[in-house]
PDB file of N, CA and C in Angstrom:
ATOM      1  N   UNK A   1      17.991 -43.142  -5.919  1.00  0.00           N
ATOM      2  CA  UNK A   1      18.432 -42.980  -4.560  1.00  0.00           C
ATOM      3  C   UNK A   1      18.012 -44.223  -3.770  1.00  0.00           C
ATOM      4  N   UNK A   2      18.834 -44.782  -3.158  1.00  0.00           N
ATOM      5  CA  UNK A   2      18.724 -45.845  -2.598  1.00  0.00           C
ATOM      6  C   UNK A   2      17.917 -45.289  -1.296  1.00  0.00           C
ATOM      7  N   UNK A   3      17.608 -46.625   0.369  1.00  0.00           N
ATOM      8  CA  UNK A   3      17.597 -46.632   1.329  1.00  0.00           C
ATOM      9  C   UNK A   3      18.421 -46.373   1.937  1.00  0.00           C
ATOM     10  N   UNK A   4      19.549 -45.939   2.193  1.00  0.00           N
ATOM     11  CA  UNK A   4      20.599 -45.577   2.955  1.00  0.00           C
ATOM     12  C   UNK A   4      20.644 -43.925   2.745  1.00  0.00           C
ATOM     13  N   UNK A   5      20.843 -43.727   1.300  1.00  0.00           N
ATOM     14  CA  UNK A   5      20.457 -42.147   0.991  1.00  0.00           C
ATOM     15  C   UNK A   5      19.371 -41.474   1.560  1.00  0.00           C
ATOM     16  N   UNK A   6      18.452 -42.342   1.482  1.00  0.00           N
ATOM     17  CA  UNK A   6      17.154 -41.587   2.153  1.00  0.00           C
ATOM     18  C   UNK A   6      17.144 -41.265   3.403  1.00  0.00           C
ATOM     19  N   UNK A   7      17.510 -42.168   4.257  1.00  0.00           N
ATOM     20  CA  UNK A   7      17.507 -42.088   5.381  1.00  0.00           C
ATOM     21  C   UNK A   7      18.832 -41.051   6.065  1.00  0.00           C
ATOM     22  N   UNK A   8      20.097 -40.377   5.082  1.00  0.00           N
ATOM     23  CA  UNK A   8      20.737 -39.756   5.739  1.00  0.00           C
ATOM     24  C   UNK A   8      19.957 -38.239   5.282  1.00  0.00           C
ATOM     25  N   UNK A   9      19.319 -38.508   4.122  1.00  0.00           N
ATOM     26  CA  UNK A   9      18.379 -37.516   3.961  1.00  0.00           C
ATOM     27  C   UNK A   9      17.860 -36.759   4.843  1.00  0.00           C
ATOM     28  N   UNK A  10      16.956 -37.727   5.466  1.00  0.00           N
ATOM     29  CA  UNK A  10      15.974 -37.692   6.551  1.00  0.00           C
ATOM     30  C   UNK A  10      16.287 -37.308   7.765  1.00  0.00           C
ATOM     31  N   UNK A  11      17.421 -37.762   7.993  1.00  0.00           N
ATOM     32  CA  UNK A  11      18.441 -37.233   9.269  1.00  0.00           C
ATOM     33  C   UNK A  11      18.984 -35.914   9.218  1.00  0.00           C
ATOM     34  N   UNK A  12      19.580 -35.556   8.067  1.00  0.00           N
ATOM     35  CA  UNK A  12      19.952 -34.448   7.818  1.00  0.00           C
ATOM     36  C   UNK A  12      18.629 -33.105   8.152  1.00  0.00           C
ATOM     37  N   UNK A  13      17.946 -33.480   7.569  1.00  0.00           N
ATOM     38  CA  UNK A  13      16.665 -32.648   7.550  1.00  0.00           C
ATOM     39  C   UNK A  13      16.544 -32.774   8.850  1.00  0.00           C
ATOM     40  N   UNK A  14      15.995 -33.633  10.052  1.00  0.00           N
ATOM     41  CA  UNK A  14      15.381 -33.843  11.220  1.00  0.00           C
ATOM     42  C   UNK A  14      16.700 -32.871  12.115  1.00  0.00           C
ATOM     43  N   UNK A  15      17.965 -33.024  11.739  1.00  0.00           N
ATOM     44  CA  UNK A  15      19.306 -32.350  12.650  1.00  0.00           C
ATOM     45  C   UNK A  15      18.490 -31.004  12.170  1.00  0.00           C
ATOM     46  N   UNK A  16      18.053 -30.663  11.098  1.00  0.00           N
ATOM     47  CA  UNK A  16      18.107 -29.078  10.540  1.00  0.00           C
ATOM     48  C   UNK A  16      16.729 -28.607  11.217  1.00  0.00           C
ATOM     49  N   UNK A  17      15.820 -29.467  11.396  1.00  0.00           N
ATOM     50  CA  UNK A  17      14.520 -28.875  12.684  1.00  0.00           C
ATOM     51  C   UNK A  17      14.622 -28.576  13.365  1.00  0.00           C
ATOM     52  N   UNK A  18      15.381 -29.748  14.292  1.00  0.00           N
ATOM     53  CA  UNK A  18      15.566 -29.458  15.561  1.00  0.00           C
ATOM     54  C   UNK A  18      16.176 -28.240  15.942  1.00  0.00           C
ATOM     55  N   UNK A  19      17.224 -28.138  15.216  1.00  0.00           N
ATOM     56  CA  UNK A  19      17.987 -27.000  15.007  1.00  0.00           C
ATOM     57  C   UNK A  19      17.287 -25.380  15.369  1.00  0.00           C
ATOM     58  N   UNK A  20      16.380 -25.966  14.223  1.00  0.00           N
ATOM     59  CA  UNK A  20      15.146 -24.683  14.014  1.00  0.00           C
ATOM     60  C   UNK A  20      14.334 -24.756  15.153  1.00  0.00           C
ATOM     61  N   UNK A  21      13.765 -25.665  15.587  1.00  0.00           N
ATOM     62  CA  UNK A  21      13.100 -25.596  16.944  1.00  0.00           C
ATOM     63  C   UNK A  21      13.506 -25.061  18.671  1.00  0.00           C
ATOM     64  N   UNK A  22      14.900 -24.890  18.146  1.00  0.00           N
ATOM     65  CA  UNK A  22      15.817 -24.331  19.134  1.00  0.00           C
ATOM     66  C   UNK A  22      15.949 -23.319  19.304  1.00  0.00           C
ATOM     67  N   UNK A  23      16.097 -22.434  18.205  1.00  0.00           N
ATOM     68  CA  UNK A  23      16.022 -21.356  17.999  1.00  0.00           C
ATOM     69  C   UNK A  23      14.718 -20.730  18.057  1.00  0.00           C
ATOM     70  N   UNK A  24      13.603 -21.406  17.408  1.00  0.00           N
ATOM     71  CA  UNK A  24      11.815 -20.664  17.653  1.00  0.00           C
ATOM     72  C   UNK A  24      12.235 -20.797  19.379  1.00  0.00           C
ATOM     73  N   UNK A  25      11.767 -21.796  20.405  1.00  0.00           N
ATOM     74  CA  UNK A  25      12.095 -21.621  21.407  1.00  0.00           C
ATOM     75  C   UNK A  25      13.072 -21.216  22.003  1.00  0.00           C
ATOM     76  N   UNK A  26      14.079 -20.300  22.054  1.00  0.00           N
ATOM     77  CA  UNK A  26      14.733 -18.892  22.425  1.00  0.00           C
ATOM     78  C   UNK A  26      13.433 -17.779  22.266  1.00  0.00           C
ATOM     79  N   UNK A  27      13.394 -17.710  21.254  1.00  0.00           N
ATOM     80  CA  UNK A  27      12.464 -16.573  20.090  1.00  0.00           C
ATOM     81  C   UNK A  27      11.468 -16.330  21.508  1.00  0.00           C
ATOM     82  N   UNK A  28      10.515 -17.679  21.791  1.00  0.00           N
ATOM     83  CA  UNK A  28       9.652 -17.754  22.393  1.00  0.00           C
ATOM     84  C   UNK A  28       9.456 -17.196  23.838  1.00  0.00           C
ATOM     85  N   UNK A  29      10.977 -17.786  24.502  1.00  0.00           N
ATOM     86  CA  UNK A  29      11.460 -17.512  25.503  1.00  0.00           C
ATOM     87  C   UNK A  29      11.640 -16.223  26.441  1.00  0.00           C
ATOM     88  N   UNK A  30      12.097 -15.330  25.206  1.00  0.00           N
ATOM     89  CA  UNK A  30      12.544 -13.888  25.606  1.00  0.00           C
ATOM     90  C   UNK A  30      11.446 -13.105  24.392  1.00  0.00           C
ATOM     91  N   UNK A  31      10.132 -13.946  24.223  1.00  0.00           N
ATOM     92  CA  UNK A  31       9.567 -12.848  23.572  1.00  0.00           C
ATOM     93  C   UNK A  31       8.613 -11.062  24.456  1.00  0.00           C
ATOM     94  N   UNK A  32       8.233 -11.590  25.174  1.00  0.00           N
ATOM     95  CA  UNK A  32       8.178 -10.766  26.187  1.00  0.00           C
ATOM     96  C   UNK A  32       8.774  -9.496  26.204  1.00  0.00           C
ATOM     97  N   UNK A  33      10.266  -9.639  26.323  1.00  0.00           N
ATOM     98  CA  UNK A  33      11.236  -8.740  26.266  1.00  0.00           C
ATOM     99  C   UNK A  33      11.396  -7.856  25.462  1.00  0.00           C
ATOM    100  N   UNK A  34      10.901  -8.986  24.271  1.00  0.00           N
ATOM    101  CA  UNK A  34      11.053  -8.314  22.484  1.00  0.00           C
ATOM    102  C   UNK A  34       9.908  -7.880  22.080  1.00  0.00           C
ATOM    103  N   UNK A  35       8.362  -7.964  22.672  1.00  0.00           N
ATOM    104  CA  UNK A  35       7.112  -7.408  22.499  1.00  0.00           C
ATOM    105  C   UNK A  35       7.072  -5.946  23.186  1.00  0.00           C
ATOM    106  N   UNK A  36       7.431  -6.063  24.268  1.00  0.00           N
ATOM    107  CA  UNK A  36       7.504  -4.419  24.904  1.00  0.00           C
ATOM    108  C   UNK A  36       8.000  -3.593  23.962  1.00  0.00           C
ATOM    109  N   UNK A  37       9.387  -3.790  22.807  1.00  0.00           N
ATOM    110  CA  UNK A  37       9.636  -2.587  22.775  1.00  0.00           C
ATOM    111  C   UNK A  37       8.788  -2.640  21.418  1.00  0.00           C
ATOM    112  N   UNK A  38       8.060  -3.676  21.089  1.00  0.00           N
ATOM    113  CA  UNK A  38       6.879  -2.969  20.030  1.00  0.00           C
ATOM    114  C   UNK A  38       5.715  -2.184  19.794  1.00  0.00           C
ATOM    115  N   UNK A  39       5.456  -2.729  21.506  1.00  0.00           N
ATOM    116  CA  UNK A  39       4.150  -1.607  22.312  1.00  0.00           C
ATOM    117  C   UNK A  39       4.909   0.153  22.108  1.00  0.00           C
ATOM    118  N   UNK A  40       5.742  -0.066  22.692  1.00  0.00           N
ATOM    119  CA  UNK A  40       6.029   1.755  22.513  1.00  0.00           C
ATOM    120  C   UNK A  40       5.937   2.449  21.508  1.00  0.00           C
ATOM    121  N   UNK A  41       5.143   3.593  21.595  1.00  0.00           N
ATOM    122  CA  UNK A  41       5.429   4.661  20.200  1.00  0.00           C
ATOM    123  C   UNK A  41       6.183   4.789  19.640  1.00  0.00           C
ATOM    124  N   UNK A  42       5.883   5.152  18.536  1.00  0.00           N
ATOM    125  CA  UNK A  42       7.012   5.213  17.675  1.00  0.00           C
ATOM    126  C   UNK A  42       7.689   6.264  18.192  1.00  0.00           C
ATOM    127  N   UNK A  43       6.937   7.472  18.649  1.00  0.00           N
ATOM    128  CA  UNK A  43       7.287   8.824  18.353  1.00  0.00           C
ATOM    129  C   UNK A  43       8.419   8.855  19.777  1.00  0.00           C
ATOM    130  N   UNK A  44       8.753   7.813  20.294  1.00  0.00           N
ATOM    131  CA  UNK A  44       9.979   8.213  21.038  1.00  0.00           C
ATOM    132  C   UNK A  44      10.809   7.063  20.872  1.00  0.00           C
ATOM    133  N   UNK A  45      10.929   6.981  19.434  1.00  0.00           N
ATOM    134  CA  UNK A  45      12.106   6.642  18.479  1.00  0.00           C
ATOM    135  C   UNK A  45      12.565   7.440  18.023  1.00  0.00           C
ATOM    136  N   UNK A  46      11.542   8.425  18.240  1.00  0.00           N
ATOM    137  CA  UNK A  46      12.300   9.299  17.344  1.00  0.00           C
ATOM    138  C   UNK A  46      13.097   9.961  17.627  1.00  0.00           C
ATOM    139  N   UNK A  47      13.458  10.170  18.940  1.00  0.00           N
ATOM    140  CA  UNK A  47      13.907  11.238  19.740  1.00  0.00           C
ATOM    141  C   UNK A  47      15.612  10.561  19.662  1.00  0.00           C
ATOM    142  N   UNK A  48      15.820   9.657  19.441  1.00  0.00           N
ATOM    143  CA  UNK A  48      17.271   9.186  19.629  1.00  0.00           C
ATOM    144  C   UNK A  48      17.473   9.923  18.133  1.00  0.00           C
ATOM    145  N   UNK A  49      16.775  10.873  17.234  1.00  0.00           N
ATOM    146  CA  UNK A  49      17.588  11.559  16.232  1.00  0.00           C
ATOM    147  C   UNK A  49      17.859  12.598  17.012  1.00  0.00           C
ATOM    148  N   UNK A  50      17.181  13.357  18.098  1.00  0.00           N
ATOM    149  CA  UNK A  50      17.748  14.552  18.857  1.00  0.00           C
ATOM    150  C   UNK A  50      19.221  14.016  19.276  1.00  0.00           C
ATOM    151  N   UNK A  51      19.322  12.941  19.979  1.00  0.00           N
ATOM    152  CA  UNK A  51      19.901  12.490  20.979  1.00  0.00           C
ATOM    153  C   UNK A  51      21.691  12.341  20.308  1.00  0.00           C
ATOM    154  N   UNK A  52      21.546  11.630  19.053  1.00  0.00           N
ATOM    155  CA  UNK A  52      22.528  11.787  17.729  1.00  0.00           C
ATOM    156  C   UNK A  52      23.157  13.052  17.626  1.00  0.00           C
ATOM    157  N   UNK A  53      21.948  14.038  17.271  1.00  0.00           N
ATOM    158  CA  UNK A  53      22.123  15.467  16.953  1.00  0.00           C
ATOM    159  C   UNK A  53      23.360  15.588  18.389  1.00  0.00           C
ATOM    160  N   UNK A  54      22.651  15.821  19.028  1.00  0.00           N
ATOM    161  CA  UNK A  54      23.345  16.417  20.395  1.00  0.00           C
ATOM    162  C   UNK A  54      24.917  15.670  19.993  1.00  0.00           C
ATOM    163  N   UNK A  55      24.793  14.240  20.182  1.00  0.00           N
ATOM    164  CA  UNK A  55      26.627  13.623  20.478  1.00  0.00           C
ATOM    165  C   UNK A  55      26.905  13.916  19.017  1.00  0.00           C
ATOM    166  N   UNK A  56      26.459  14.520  17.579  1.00  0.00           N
ATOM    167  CA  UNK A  56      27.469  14.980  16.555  1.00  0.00           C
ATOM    168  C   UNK A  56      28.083  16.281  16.971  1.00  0.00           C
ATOM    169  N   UNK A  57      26.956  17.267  18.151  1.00  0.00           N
ATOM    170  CA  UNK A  57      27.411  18.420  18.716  1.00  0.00           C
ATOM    171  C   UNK A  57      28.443  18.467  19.670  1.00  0.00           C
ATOM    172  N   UNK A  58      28.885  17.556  20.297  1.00  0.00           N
ATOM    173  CA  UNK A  58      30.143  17.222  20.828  1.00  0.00           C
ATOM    174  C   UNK A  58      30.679  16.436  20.411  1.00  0.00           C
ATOM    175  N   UNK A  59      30.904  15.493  19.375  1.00  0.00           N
ATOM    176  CA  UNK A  59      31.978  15.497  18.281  1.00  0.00           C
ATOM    177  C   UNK A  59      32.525  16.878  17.548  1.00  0.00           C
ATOM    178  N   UNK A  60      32.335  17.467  16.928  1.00  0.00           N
ATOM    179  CA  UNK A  60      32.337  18.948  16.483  1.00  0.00           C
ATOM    180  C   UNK A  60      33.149  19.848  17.577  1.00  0.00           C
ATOM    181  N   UNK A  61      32.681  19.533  18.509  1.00  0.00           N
ATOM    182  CA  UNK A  61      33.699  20.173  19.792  1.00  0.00           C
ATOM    183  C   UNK A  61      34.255  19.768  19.591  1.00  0.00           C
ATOM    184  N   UNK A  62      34.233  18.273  20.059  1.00  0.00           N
ATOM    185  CA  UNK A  62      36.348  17.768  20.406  1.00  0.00           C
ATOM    186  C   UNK A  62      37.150  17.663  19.286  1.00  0.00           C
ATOM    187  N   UNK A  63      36.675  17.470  17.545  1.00  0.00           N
ATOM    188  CA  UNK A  63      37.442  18.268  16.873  1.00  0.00           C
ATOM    189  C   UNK A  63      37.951  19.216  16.944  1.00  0.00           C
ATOM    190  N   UNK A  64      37.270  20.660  17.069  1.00  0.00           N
ATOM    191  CA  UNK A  64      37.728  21.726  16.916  1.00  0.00           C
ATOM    192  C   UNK A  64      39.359  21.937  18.047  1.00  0.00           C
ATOM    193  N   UNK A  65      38.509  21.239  19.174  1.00  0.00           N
ATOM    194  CA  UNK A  65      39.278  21.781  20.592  1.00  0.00           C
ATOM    195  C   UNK A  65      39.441  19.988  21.084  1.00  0.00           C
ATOM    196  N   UNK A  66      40.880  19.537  20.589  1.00  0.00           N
ATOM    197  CA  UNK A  66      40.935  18.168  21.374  1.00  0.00           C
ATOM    198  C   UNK A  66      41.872  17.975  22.537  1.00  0.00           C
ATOM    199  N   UNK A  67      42.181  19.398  22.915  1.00  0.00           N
ATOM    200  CA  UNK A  67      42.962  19.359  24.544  1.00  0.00           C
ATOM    201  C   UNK A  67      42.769  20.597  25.666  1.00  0.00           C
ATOM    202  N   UNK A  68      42.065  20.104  26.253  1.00  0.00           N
ATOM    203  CA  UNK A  68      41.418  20.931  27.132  1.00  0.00           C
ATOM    204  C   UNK A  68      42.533  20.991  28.436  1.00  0.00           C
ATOM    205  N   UNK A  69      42.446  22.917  28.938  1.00  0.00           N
ATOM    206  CA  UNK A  69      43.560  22.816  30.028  1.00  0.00           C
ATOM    207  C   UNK A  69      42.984  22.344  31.251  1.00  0.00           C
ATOM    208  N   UNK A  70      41.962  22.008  31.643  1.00  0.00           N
ATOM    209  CA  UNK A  70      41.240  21.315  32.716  1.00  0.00           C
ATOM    210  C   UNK A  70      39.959  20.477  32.696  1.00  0.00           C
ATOM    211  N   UNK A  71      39.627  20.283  33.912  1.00  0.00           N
ATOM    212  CA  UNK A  71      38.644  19.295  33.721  1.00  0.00           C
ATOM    213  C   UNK A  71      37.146  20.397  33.339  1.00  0.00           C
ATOM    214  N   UNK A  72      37.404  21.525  34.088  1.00  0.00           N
ATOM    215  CA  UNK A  72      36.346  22.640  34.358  1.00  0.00           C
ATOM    216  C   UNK A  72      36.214  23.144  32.983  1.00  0.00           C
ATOM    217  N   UNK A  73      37.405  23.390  32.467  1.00  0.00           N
ATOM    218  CA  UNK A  73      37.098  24.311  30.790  1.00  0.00           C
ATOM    219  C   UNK A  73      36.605  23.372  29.946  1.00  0.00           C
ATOM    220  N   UNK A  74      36.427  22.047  29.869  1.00  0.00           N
ATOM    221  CA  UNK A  74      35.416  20.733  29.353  1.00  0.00           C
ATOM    222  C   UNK A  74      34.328  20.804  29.788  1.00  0.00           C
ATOM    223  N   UNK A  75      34.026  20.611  31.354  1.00  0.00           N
ATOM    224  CA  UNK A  75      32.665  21.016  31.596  1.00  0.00           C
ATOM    225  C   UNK A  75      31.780  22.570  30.850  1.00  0.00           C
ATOM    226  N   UNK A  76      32.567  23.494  31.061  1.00  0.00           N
ATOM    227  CA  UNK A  76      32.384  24.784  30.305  1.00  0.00           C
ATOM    228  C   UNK A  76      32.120  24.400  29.093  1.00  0.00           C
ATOM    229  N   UNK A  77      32.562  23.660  28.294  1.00  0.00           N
ATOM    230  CA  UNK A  77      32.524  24.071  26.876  1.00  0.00           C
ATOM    231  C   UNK A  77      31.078  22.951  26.013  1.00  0.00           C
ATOM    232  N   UNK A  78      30.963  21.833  27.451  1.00  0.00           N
ATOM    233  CA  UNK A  78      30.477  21.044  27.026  1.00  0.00           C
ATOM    234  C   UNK A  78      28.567  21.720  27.071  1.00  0.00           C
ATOM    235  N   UNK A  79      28.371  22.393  28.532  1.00  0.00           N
ATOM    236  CA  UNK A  79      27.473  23.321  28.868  1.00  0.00           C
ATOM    237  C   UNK A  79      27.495  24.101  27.517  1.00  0.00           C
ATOM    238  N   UNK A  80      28.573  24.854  27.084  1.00  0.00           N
ATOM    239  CA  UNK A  80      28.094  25.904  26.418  1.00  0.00           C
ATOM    240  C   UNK A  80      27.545  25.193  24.933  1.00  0.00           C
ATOM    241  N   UNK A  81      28.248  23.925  24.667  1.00  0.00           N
ATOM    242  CA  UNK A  81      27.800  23.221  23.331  1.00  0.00           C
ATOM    243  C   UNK A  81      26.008  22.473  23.496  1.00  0.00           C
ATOM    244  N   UNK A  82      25.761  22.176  24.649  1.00  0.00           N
ATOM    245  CA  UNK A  82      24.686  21.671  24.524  1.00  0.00           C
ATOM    246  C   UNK A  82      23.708  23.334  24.798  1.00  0.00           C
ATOM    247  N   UNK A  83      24.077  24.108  25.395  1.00  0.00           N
ATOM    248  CA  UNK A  83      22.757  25.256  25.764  1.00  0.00           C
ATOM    249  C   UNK A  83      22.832  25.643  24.311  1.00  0.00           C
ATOM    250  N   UNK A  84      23.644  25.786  22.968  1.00  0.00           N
ATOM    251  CA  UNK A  84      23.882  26.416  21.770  1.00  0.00           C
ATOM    252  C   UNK A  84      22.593  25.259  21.338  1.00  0.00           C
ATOM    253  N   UNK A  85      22.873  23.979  21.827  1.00  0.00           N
ATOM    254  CA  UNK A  85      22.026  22.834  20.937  1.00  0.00           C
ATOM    255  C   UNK A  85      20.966  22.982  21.345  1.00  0.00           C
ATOM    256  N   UNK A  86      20.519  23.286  22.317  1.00  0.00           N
ATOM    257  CA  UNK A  86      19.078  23.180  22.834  1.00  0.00           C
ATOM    258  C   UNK A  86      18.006  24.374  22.747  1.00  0.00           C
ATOM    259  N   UNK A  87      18.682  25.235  21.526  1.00  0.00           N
ATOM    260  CA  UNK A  87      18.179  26.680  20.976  1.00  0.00           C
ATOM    261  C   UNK A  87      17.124  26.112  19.759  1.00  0.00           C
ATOM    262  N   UNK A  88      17.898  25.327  19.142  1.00  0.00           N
ATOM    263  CA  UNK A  88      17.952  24.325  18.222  1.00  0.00           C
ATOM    264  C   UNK A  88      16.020  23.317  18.054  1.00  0.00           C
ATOM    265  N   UNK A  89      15.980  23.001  19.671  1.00  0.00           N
ATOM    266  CA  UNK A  89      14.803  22.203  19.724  1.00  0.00           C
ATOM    267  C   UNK A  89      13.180  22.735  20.199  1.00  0.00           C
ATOM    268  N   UNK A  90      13.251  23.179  18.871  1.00  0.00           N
ATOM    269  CA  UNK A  90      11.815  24.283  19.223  1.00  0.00           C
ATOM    270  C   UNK A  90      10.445  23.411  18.979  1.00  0.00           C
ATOM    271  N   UNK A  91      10.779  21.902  18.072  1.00  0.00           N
ATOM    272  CA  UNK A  91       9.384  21.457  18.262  1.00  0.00           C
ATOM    273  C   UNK A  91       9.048  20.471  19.461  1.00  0.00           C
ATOM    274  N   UNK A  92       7.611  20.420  19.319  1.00  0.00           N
ATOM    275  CA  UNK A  92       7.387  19.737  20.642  1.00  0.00           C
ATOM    276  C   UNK A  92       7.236  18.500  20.357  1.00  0.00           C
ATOM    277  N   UNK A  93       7.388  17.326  21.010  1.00  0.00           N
ATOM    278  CA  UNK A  93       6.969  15.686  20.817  1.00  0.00           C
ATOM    279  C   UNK A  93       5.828  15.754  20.646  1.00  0.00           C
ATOM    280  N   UNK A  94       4.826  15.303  19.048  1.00  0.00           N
ATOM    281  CA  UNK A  94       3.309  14.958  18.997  1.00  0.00           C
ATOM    282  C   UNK A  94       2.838  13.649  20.359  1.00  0.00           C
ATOM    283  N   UNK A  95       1.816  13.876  21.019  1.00  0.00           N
ATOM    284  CA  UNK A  95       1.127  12.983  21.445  1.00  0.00           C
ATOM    285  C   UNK A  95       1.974  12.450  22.866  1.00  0.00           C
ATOM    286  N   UNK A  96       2.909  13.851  23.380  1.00  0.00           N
ATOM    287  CA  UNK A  96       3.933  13.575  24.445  1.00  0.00           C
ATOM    288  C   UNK A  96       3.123  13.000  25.558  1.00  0.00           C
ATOM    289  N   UNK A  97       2.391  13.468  25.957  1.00  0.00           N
ATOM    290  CA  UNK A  97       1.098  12.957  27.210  1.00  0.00           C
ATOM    291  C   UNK A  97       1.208  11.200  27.097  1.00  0.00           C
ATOM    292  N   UNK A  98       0.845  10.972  26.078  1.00  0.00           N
ATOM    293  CA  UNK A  98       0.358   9.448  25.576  1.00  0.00           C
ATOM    294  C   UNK A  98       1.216   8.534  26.253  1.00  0.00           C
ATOM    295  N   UNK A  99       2.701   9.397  25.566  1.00  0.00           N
ATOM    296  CA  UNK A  99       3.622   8.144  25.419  1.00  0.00           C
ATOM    297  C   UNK A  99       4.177   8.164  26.852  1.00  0.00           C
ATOM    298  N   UNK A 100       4.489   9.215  27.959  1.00  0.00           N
ATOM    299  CA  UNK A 100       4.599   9.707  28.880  1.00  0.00           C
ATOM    300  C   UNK A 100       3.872   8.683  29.703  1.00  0.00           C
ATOM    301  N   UNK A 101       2.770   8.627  29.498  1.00  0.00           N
ATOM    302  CA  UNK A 101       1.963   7.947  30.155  1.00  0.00           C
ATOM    303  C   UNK A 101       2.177   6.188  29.987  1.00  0.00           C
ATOM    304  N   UNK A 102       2.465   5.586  28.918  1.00  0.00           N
ATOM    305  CA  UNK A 102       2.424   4.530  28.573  1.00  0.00           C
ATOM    306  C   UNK A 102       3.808   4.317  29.407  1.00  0.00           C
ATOM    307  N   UNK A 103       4.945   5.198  29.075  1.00  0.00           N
ATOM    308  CA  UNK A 103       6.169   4.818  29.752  1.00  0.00           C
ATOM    309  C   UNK A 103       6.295   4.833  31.190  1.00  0.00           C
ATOM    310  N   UNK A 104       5.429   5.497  31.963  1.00  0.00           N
ATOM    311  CA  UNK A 104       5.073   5.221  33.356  1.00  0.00           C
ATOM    312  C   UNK A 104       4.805   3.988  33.719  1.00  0.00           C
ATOM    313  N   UNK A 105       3.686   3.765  32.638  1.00  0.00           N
ATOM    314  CA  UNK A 105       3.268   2.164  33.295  1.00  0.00           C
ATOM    315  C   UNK A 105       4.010   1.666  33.284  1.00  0.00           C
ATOM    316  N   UNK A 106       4.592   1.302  32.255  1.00  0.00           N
ATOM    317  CA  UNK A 106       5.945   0.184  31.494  1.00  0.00           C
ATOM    318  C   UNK A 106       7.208  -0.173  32.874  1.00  0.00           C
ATOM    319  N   UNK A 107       7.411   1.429  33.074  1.00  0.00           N
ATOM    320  CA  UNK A 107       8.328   1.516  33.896  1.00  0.00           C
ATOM    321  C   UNK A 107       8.121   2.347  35.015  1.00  0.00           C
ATOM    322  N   UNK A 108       6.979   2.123  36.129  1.00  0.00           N
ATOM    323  CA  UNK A 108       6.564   2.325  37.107  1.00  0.00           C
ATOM    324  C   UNK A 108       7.779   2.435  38.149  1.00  0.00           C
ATOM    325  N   UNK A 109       7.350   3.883  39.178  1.00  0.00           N
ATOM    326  CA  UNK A 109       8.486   4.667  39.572  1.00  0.00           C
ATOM    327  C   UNK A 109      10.078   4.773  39.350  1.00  0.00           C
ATOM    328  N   UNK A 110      10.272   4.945  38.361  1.00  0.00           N
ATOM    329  CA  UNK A 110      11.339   5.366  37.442  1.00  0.00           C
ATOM    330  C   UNK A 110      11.530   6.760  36.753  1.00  0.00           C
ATOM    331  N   UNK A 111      10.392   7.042  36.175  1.00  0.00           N
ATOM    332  CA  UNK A 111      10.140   8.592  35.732  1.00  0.00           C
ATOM    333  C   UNK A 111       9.548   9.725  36.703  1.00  0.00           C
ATOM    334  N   UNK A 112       9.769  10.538  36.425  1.00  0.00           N
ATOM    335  CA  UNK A 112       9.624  11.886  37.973  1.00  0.00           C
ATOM    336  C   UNK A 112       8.511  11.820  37.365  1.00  0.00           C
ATOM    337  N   UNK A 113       7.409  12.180  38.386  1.00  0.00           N
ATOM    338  CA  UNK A 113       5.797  12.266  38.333  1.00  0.00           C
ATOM    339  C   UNK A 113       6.050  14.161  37.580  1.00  0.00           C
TER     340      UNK A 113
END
């Protein structure tokens, strides 16, 4: 390999840092943003499986029933699909206080006291 090779070598590589250095600083930038949601418990991750549950429970509706004669017999049916779902959620969140609490701080007057 000659001097000319080397040096597009070298260039090549130095374009591919910088590159990379562009990207760590983004990373860096908005890490903040991206550390909060590591602070939070897990245990209200978990809850977006309720949350699933619930919108497969109105999918399941609007299969069954995909034309409703008003706006009111939707509201009706949608009430009656979630009070059926919420029979459903008998356990309690472990360590609800905790996270309750942590999410206050996080997000100070936002959650009802």
């Amino acid at each position: 390999m000659d001097e000319k090779d080397k040096t597009i070598d070298h260039n090549m590589a130095g374009n591919k840092i910088i590159r990379f250095d562009v990207g760590i600083k983004r990373i860096h930038s908005r890490h903040e943003g991206i550390k909060i949601k590591f602070i939070i418990q897990r245990i209200v991750i978990y809850t977006t499986n309720a949350i699933e549950s619930l919108n497969s429970t109105y999918r399941k509706l609007n299969r069954q029933r995909s034309v409703f004669p008003s706006d009111t017999a939707l509201l009706k049916a949608l009430y009656l699909a979630t009070f059926e779902a919420t029979k459903k959620w008998t356990a309690t969140i472990r360590n609800w206080a905790q996270v309750y609490g942590e999410l206050s701080i996080m997000y100070e007057g936002r959650l009802p006291e």
